[in-house]
C-alpha atoms as a PDB file:
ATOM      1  CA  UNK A   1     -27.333   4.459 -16.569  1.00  0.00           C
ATOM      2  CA  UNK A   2     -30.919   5.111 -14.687  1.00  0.00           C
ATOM      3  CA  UNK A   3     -31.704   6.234 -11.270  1.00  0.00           C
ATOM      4  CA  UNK A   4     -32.597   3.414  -9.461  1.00  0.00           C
ATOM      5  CA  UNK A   5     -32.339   0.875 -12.403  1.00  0.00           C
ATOM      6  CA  UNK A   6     -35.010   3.474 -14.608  1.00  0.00           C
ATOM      7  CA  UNK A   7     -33.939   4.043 -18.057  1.00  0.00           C
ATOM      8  CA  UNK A   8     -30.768   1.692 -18.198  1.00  0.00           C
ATOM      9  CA  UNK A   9     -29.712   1.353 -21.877  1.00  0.00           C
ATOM     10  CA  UNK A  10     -27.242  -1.619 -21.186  1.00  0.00           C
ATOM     11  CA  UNK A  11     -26.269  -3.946 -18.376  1.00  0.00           C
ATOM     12  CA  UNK A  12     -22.986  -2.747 -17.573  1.00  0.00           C
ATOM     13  CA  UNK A  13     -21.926  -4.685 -14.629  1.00  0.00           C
ATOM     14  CA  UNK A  14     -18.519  -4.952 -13.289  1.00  0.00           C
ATOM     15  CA  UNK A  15     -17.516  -8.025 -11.122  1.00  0.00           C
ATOM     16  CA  UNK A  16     -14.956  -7.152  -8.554  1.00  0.00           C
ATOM     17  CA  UNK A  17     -15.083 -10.462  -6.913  1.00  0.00           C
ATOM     18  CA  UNK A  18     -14.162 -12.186 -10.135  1.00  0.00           C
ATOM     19  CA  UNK A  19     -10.105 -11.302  -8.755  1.00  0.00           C
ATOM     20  CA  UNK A  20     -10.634 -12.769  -5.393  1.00  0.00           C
ATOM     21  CA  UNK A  21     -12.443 -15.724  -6.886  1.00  0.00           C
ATOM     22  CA  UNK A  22      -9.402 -16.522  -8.581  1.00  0.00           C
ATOM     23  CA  UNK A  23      -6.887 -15.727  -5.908  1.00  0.00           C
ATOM     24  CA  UNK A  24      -8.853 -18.476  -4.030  1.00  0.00           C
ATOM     25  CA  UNK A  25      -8.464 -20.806  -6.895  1.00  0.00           C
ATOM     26  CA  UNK A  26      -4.735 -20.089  -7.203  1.00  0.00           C
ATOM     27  CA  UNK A  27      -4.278 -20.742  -3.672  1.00  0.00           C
ATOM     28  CA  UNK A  28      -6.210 -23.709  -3.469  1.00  0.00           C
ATOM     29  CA  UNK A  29      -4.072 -25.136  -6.265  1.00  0.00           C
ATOM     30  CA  UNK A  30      -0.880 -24.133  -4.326  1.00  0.00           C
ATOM     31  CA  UNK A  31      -2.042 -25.872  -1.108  1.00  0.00           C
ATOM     32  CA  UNK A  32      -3.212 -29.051  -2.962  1.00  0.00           C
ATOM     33  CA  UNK A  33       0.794 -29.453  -5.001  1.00  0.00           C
ATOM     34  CA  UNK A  34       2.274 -28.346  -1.136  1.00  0.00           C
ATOM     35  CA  UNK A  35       0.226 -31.846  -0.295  1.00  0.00           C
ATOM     36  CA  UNK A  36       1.228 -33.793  -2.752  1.00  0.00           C
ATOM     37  CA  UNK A  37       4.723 -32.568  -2.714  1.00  0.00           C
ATOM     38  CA  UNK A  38       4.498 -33.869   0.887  1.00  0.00           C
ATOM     39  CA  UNK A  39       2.934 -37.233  -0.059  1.00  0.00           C
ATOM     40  CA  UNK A  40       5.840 -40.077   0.096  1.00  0.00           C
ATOM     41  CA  UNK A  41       7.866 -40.524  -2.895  1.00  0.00           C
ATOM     42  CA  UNK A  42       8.259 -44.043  -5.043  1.00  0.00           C
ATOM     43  CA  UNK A  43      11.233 -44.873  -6.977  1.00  0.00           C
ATOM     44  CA  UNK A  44      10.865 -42.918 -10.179  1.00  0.00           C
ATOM     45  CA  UNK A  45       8.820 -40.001  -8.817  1.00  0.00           C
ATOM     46  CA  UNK A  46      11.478 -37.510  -9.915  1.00  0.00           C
ATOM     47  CA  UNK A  47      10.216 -38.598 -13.929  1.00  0.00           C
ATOM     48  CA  UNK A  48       6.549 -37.096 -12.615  1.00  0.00           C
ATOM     49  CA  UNK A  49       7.060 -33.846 -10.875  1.00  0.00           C
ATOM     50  CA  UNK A  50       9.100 -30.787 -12.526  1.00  0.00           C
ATOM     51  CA  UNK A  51      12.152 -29.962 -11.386  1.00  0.00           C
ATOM     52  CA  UNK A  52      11.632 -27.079  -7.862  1.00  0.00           C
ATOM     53  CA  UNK A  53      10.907 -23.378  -8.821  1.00  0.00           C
ATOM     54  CA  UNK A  54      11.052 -20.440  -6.343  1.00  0.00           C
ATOM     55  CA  UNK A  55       8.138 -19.694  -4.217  1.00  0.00           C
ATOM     56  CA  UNK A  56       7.747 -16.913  -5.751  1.00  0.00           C
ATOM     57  CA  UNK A  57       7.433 -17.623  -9.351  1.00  0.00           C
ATOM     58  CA  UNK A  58       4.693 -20.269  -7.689  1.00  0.00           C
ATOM     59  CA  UNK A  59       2.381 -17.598  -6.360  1.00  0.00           C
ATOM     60  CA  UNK A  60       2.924 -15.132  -8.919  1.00  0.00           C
ATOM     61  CA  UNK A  61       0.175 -12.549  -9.661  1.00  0.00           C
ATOM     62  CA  UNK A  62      -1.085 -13.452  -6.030  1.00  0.00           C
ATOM     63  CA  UNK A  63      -1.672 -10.456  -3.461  1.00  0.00           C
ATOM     64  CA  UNK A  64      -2.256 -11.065  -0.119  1.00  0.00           C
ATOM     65  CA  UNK A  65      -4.513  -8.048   0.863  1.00  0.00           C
ATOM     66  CA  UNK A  66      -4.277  -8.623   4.342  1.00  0.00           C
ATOM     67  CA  UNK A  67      -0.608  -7.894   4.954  1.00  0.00           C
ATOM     68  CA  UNK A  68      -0.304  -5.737   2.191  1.00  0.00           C
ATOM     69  CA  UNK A  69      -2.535  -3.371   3.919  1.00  0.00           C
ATOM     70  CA  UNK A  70      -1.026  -3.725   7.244  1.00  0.00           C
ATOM     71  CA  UNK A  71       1.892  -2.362   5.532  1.00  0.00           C
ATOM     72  CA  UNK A  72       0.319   0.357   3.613  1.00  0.00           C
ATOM     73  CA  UNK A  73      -1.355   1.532   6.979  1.00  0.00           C
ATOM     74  CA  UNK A  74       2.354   1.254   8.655  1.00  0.00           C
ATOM     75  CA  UNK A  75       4.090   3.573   5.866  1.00  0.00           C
ATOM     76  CA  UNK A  76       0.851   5.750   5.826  1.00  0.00           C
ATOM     77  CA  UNK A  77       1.542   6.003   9.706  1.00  0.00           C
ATOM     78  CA  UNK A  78       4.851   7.013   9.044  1.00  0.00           C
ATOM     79  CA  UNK A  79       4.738   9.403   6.403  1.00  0.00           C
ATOM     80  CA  UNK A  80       1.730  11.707   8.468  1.00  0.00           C
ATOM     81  CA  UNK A  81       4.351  11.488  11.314  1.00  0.00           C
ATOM     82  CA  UNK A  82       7.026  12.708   9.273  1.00  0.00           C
ATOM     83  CA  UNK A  83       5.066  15.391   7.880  1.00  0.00           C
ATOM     84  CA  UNK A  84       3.464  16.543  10.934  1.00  0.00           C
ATOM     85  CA  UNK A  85       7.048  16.939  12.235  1.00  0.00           C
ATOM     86  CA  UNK A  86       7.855  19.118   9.208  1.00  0.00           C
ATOM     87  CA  UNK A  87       5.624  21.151   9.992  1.00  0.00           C
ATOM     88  CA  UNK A  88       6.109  21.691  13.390  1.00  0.00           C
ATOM     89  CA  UNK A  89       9.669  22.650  12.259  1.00  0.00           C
ATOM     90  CA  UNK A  90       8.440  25.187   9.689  1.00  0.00           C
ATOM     91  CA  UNK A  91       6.438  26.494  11.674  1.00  0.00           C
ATOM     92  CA  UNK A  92       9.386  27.272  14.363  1.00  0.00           C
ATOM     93  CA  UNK A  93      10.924  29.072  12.187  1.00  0.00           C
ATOM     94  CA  UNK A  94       8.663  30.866  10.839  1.00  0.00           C
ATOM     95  CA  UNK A  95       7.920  32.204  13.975  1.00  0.00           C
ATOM     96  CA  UNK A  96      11.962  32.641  14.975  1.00  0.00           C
ATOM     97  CA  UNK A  97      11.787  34.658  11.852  1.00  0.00           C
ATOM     98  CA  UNK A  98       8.810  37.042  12.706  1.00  0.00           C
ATOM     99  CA  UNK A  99      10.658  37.609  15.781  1.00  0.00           C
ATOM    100  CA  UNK A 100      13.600  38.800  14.217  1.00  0.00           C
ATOM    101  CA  UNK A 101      11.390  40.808  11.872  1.00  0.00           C
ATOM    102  CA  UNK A 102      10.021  42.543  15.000  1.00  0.00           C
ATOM    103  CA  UNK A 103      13.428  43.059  16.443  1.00  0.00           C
ATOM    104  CA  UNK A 104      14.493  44.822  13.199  1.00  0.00           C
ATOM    105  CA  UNK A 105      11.725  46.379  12.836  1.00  0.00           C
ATOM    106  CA  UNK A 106      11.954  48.065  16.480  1.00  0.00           C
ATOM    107  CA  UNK A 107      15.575  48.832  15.442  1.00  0.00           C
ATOM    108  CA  UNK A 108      14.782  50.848  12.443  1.00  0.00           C
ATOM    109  CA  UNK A 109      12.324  52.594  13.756  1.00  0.00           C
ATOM    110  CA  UNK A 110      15.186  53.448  16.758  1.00  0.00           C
ATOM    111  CA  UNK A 111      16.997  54.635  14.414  1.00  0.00           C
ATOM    112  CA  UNK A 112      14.440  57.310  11.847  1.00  0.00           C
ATOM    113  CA  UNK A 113      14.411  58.834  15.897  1.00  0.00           C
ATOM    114  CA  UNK A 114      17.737  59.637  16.341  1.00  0.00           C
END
């Protein structure tokens, strides 16, 4: 690879949308059997269609960006809460313990006196 295109050897391009593209398809393809699911059915229609699946085997290999990164955001919310709490806690008592480092420290030294 060049600087600004200069001195490319090979065309190595990488299509990202390619994924979404066919996300849209799959969708598309889900909404159109939803419609004709819905359309009325004649005597014999249960000879046409295949017998019902699970949603979910239906939509397989789908994500849905959207609320997966609502949720991602959520947890990521959530974990920097928890953490920030952890370290307020640490640093509690580390500080309870430099106290009682300084009291037995003053102690000690009480004590080479005498």
């Amino acid at each position: 690879m060049g600087l600004f295109g200069f001195g490319k050897k090979g065309s190595d391009i990488v299509d990202l949308a390619e994924r979404y593209r066919k996300q849209k398809e799959r969708e598309e393809i889900a909404k159109t059997k939803q419609t004709e699911k819905s359309s009325p059915p004649g005597m014999f229609s249960f000879f046409d269609s295949p017998p019902k699946s699970n949603s979910a085997q239906d939509y397989e290999g789908v994500i849905d960006l959207s609320n997966n990164s609502d949720e991602k955001k959520k947890r990521f919310a959530k974990r920097l809460v928890d953490m920030t709490e952890k370290l307020e806690e640490l640093s509690n008592s580390i500080y309870h313990l430099q106290q009682r480092i300084e009291v037995l420290e003053k102690k000690a030294n009480l004590n080479r006196l005498d």
